[in-house]
N, C-alpha and C. Protein backbone atom coordinates (compact mmCIF):
# COMPACT_ATOMS: atom_id res chain seq x y z
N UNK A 1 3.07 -6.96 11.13
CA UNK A 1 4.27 -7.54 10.56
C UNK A 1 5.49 -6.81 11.12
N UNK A 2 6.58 -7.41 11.21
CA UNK A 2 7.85 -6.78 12.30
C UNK A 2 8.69 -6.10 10.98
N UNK A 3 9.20 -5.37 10.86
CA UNK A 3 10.13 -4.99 10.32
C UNK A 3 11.84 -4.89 10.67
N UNK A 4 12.69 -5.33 9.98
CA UNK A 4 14.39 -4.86 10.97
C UNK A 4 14.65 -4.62 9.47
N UNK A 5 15.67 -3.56 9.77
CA UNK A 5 16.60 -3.38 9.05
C UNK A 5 18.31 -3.78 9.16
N UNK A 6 18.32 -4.48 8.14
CA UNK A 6 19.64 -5.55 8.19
C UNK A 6 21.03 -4.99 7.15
N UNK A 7 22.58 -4.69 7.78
CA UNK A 7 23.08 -3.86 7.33
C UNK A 7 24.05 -5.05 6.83
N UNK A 8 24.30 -4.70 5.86
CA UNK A 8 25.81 -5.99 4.65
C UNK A 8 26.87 -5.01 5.09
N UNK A 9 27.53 -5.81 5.94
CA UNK A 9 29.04 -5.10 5.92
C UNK A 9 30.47 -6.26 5.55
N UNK A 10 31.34 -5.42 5.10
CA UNK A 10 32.54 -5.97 4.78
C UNK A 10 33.24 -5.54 3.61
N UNK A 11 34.17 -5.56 3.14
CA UNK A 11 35.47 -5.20 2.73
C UNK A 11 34.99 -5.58 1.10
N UNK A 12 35.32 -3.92 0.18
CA UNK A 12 35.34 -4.33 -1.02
C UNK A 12 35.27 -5.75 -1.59
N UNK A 13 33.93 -6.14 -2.62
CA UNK A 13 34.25 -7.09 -3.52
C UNK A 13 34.15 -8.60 -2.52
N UNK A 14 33.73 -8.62 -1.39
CA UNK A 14 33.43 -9.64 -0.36
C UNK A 14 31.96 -10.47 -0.98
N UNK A 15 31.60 -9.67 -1.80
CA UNK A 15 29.81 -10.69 -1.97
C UNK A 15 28.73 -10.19 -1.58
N UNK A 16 28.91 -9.18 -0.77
CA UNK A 16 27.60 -8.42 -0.31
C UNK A 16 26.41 -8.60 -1.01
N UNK A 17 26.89 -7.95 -2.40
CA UNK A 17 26.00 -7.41 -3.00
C UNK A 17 25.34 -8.97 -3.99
N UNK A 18 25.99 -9.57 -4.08
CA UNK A 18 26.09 -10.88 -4.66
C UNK A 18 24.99 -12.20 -3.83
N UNK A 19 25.18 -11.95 -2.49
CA UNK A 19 24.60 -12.41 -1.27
C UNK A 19 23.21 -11.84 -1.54
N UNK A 20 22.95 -10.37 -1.28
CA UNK A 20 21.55 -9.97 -1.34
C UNK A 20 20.58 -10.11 -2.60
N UNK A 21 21.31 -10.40 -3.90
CA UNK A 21 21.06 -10.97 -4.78
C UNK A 21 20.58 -12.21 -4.82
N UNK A 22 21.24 -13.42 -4.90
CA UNK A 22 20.93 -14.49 -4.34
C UNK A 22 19.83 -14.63 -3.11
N UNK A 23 19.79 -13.80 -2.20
CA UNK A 23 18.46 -14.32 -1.03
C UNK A 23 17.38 -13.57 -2.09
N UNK A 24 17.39 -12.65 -2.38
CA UNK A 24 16.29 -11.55 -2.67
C UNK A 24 15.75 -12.12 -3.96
N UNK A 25 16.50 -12.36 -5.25
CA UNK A 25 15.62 -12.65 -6.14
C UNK A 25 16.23 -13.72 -6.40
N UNK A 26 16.68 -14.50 -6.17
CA UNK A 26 17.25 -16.40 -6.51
C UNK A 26 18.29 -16.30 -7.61
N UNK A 27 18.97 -14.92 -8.06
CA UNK A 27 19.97 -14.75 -9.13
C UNK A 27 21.24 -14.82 -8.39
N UNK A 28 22.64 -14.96 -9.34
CA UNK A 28 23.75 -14.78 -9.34
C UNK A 28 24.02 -14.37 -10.66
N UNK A 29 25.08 -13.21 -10.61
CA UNK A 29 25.47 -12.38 -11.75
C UNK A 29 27.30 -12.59 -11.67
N UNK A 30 27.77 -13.17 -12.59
CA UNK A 30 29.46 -13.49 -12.82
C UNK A 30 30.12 -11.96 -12.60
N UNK A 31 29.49 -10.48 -13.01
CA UNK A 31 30.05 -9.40 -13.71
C UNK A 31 29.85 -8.81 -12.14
N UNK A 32 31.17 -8.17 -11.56
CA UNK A 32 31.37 -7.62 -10.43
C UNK A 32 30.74 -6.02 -10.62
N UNK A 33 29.37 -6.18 -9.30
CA UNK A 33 29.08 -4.70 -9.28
C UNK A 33 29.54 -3.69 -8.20
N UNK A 34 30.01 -2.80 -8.67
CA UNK A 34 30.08 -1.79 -7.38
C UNK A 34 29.51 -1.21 -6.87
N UNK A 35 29.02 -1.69 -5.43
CA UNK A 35 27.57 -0.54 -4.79
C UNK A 35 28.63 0.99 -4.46
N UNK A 36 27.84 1.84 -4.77
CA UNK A 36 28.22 3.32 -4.34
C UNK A 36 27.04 3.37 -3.72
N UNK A 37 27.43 4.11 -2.05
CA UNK A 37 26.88 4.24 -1.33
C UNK A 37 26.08 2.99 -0.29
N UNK A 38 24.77 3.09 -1.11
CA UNK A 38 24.16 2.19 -0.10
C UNK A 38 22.76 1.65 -1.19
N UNK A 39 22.18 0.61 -1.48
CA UNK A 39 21.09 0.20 -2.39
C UNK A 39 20.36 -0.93 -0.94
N UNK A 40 18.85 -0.56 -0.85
CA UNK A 40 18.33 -1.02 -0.26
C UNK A 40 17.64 -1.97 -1.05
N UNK A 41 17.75 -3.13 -0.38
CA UNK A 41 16.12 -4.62 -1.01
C UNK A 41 15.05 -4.62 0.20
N UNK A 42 14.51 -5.61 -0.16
CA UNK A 42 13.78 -6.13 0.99
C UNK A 42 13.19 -7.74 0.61
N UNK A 43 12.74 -8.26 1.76
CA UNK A 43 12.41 -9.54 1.45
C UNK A 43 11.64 -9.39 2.80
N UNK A 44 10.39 -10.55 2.58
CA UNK A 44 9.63 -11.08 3.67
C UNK A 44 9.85 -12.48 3.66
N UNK A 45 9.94 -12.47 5.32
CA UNK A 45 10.57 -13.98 5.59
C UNK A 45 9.55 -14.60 6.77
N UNK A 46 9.62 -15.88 7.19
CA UNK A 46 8.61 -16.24 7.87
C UNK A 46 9.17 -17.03 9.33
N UNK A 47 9.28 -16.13 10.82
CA UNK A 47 10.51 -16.83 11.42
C UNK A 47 9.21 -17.29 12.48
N UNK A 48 9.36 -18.12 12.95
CA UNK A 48 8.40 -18.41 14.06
C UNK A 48 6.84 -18.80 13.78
N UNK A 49 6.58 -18.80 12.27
CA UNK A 49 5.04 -18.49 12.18
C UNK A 49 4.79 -17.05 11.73
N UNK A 50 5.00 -16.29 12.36
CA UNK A 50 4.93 -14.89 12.15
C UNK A 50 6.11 -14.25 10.69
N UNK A 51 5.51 -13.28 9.50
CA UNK A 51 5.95 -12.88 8.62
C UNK A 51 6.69 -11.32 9.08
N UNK A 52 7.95 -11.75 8.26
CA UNK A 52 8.52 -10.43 9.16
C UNK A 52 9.35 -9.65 7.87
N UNK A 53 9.61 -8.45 7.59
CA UNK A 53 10.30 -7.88 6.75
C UNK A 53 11.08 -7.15 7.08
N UNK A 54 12.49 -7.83 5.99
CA UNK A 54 13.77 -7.80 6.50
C UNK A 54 14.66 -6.38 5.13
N UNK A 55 14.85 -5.17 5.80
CA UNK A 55 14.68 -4.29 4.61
C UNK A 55 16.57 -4.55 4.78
N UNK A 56 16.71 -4.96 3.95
CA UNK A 56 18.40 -5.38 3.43
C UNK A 56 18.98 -4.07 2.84
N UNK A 57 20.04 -3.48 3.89
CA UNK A 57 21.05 -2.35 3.50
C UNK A 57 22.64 -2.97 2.60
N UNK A 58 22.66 -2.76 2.04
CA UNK A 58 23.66 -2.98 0.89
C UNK A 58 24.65 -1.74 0.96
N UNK A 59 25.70 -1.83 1.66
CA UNK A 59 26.74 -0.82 1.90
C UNK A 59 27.88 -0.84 1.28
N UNK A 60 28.41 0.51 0.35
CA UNK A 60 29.27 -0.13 0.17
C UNK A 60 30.45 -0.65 0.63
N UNK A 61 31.56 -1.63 0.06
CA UNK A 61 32.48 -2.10 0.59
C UNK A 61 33.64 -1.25 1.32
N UNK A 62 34.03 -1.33 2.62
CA UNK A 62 34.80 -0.90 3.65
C UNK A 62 35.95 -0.42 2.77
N UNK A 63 36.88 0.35 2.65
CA UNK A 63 38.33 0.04 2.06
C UNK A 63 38.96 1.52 2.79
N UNK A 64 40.30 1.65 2.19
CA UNK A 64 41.22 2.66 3.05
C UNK A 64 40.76 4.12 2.63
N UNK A 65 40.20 4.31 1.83
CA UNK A 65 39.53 5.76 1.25
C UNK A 65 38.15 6.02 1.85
N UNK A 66 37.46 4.96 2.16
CA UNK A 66 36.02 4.54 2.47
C UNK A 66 35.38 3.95 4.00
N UNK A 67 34.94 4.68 4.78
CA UNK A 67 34.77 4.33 5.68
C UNK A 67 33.04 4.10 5.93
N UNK A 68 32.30 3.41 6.59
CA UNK A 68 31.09 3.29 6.20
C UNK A 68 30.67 3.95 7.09
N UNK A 69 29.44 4.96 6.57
CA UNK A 69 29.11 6.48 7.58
C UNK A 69 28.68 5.96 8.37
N UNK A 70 28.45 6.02 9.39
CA UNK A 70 27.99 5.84 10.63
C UNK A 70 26.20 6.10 10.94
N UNK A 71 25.65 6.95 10.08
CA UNK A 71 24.71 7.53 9.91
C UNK A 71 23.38 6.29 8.74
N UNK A 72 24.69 5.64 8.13
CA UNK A 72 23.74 3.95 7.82
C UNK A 72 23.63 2.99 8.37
N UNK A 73 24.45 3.06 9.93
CA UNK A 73 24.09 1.59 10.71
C UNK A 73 22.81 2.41 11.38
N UNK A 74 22.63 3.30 11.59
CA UNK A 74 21.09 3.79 13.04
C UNK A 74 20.26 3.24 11.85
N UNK A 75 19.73 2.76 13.12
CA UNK A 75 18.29 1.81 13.31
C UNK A 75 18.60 0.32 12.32
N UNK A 76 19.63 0.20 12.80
CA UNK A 76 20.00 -1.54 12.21
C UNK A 76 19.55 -2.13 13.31
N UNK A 77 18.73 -3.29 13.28
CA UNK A 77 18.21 -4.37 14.17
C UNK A 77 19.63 -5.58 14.19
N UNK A 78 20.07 -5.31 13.19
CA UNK A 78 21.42 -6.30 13.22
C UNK A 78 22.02 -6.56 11.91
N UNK A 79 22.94 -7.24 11.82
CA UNK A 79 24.07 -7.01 10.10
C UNK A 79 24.74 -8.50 10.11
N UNK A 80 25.13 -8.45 8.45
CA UNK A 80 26.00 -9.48 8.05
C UNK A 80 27.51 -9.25 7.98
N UNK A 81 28.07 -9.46 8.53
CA UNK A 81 29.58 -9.33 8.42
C UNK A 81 30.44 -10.42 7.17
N UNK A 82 30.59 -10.00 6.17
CA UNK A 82 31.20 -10.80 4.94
C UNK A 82 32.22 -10.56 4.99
N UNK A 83 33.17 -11.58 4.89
CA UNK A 83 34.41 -12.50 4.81
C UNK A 83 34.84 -13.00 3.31
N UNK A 84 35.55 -12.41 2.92
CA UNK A 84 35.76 -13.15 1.67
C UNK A 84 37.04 -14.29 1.69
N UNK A 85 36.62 -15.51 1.94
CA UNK A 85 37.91 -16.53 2.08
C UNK A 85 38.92 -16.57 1.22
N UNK A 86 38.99 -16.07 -0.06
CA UNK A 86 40.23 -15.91 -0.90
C UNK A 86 41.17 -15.09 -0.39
N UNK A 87 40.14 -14.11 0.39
CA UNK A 87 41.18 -12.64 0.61
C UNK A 87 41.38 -12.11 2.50
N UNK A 88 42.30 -12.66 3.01
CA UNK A 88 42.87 -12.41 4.68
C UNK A 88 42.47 -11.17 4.90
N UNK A 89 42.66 -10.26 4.40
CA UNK A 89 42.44 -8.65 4.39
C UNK A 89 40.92 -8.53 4.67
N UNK A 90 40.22 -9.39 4.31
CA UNK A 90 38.82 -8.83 4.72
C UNK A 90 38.16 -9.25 5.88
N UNK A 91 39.06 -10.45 6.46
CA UNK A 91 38.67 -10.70 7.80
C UNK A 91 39.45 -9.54 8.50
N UNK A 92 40.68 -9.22 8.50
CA UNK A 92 40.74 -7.67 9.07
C UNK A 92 39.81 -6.83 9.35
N UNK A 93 39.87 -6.21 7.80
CA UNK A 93 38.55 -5.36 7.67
C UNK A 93 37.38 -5.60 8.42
N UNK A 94 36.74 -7.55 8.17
CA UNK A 94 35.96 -7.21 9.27
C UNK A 94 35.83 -7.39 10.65
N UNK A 95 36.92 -7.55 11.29
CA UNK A 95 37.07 -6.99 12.55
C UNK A 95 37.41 -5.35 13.03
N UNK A 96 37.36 -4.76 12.04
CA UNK A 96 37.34 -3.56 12.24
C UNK A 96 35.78 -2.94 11.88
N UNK A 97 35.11 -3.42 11.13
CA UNK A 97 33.95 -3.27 10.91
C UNK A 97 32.73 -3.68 12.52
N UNK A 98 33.39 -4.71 12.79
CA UNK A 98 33.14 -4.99 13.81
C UNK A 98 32.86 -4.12 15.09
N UNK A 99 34.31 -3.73 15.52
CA UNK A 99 34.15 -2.98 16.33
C UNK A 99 33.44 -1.37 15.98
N UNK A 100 33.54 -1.42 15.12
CA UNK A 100 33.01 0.19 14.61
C UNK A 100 31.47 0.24 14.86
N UNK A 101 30.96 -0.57 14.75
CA UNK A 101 29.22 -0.46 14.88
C UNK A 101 29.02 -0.75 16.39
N UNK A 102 30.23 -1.63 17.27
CA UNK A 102 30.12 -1.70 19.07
C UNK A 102 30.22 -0.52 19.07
N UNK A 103 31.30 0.78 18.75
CA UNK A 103 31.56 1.70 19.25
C UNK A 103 30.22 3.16 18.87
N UNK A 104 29.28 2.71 17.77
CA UNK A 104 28.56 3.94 17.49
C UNK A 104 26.93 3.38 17.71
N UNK A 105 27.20 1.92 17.75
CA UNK A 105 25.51 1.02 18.12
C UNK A 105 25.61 0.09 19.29
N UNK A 106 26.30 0.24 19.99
CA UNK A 106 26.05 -1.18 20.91
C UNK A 106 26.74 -2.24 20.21
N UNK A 107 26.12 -3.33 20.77
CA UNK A 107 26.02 -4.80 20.14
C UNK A 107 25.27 -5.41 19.88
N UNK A 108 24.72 -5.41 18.96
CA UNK A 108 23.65 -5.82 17.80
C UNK A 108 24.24 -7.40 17.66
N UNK A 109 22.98 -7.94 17.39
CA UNK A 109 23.08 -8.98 16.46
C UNK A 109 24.08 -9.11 15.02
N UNK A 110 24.50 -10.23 14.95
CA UNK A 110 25.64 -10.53 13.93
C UNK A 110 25.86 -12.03 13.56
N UNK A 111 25.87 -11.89 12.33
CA UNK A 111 26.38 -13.36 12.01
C UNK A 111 27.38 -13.08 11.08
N UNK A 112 28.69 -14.21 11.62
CA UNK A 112 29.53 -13.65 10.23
C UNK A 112 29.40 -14.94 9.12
N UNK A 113 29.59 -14.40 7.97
CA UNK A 113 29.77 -15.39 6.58
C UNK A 113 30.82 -15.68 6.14
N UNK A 114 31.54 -16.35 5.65
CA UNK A 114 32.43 -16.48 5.23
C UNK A 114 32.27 -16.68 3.45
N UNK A 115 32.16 -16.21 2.42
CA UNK A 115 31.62 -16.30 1.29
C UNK A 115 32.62 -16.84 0.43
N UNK A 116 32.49 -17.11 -0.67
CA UNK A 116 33.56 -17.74 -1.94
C UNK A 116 33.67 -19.12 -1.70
N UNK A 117 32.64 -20.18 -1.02
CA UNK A 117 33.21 -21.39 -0.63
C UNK A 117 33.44 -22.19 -1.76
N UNK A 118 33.10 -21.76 -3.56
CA UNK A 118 33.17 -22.56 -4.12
C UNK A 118 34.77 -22.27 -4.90
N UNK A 119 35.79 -21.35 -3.99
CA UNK A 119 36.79 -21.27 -4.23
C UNK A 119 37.72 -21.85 -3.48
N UNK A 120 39.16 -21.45 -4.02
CA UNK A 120 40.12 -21.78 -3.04
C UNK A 120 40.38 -20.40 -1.60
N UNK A 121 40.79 -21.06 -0.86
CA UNK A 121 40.47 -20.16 0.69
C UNK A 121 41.98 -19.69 0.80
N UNK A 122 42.04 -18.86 1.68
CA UNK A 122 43.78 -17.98 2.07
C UNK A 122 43.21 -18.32 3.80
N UNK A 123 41.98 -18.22 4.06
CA UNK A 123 42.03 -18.52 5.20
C UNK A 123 40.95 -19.75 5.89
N UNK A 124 40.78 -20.00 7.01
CA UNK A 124 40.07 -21.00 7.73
C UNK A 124 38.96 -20.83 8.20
N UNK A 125 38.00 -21.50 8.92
CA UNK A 125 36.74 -21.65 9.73
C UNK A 125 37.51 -21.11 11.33
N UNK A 126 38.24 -21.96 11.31
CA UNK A 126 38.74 -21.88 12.81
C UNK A 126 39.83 -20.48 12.92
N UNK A 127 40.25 -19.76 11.66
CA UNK A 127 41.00 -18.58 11.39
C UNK A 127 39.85 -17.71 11.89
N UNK A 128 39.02 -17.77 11.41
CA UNK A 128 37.73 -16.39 11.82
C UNK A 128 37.31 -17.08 13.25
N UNK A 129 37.13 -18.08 13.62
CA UNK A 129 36.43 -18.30 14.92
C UNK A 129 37.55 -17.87 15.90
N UNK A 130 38.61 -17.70 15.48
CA UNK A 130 40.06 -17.31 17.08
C UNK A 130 39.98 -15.97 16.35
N UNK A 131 39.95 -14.94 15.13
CA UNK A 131 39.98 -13.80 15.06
C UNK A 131 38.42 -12.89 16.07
N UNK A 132 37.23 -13.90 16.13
CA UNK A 132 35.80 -13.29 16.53
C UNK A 132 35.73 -13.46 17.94
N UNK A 133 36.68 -14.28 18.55
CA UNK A 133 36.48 -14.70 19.41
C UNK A 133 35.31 -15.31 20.12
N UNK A 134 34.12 -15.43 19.11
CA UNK A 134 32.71 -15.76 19.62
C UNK A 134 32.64 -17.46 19.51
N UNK A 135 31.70 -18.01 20.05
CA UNK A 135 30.88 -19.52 20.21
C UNK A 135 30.09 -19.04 19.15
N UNK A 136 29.37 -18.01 18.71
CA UNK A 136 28.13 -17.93 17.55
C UNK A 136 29.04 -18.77 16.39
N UNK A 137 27.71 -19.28 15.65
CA UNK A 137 27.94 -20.55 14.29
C UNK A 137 28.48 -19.36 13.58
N UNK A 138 29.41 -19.67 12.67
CA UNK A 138 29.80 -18.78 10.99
C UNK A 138 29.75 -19.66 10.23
N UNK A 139 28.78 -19.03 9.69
CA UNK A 139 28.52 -19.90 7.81
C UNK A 139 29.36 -19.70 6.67
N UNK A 140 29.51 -20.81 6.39
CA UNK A 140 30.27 -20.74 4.74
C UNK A 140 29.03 -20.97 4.14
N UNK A 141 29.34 -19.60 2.88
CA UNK A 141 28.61 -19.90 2.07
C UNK A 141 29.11 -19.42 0.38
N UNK A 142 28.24 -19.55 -0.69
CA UNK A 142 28.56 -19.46 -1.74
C UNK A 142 27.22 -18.68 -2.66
N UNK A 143 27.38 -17.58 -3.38
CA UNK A 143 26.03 -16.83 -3.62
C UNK A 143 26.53 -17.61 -4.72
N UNK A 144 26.93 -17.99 -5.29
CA UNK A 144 27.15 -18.61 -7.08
C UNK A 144 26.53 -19.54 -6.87
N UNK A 145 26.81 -21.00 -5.44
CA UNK A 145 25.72 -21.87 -5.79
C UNK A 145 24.99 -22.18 -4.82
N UNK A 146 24.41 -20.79 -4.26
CA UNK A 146 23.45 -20.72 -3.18
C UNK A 146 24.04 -21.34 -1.74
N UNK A 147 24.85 -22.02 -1.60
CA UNK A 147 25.32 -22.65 -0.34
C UNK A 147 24.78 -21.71 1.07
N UNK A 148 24.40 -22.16 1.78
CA UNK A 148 24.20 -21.34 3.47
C UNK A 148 24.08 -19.92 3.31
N UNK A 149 22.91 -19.26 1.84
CA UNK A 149 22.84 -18.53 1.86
C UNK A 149 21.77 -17.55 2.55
N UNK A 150 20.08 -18.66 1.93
CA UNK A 150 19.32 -18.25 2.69
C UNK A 150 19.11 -18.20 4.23
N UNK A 151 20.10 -19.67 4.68
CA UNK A 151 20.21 -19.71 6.35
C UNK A 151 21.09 -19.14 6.96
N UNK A 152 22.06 -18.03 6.40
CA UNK A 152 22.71 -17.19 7.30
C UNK A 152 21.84 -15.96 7.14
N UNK A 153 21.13 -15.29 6.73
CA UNK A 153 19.75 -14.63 6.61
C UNK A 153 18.49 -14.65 7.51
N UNK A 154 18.47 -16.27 7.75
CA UNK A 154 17.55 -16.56 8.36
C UNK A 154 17.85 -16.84 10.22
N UNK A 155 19.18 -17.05 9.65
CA UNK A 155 19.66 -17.25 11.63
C UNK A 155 19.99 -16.02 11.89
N UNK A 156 19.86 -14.84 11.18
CA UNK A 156 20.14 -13.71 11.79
C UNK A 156 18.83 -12.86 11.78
N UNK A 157 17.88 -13.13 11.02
CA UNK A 157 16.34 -12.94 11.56
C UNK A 157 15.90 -13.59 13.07
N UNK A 158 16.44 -14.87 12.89
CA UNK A 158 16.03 -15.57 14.43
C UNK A 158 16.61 -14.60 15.45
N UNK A 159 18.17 -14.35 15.76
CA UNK A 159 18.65 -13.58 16.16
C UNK A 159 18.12 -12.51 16.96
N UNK A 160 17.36 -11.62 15.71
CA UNK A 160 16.94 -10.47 15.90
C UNK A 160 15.72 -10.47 16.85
């Protein structure tokens, strides 16, 4: 069985933790938690035929006091970059998140999310696709009502 370890990055209060919730045990929780540090899950997923386990790093959120150690992306097979569409600041953030794991890992696999779709947005689809500059798909999704949750998970297992 393959193992990767898959790192949640992005900017305080983005869904991370909300996201790994939703894939991992089929819940959503209304009451905002704060990861300190780092809380690992895991899930087995099935990409190709072959069963593969995907050990989900839960980091906490990026902010100006908080920088994410460098010492929790080694041995990431690849990460989620979360976007929170209410809030512009976290597509910042994660373009700075971004480059921070080119500069201490290479270039890994990535998919970015765009999360909160069952809200109102501050920003666009096509706002993050001219900030990423990439052709890769970005998913909107929603951990409250599951929207493109398990398949931004799963296209970044393919990925890997």
């Amino acid at each position: 069985m393959n193992k990767h370890k898959v790192v949640m990055l992005g900017m305080w209060g983005v869904g991370k933790t909300s996201l790994v919730q939703r894939f991992v045990n089929s819940i959503y929780d209304e009451r905002y938690h704060t990861t300190l540090g780092v809380k690992v899950d895991k899930k087995v997923v099935e990409i190709d035929g072959a069963q593969t386990t995907l050990l989900l790093w839960d980091i906490a959120g990026a902010e100006d006091q908080f920088l994410v150690p460098s010492h929790y992306l080694h041995g990431a097979s690849g990460y989620l970059i979360v976007i929170d569409g209410t809030r512009k600041a976290s597509l910042e953030c994660a373009l700075q998140l971004i480059n921070r794991v080119e500069q201490d890992m290479g270039k890994l696999p990535y998919i970015p999310i765009i999360n909160k779709c069952d809200l109102n947005w501050e920003i666009t689809i096509e706002d993050v696709a001219r900030s990423l500059g990439t052709e890769q798909q970005i998913f909107v999704s929603s951990a409250k009502t599951d929207e493109q949750v398990a398949e931004a998970f799963l296209a970044l297992a393919r990925a890997i």
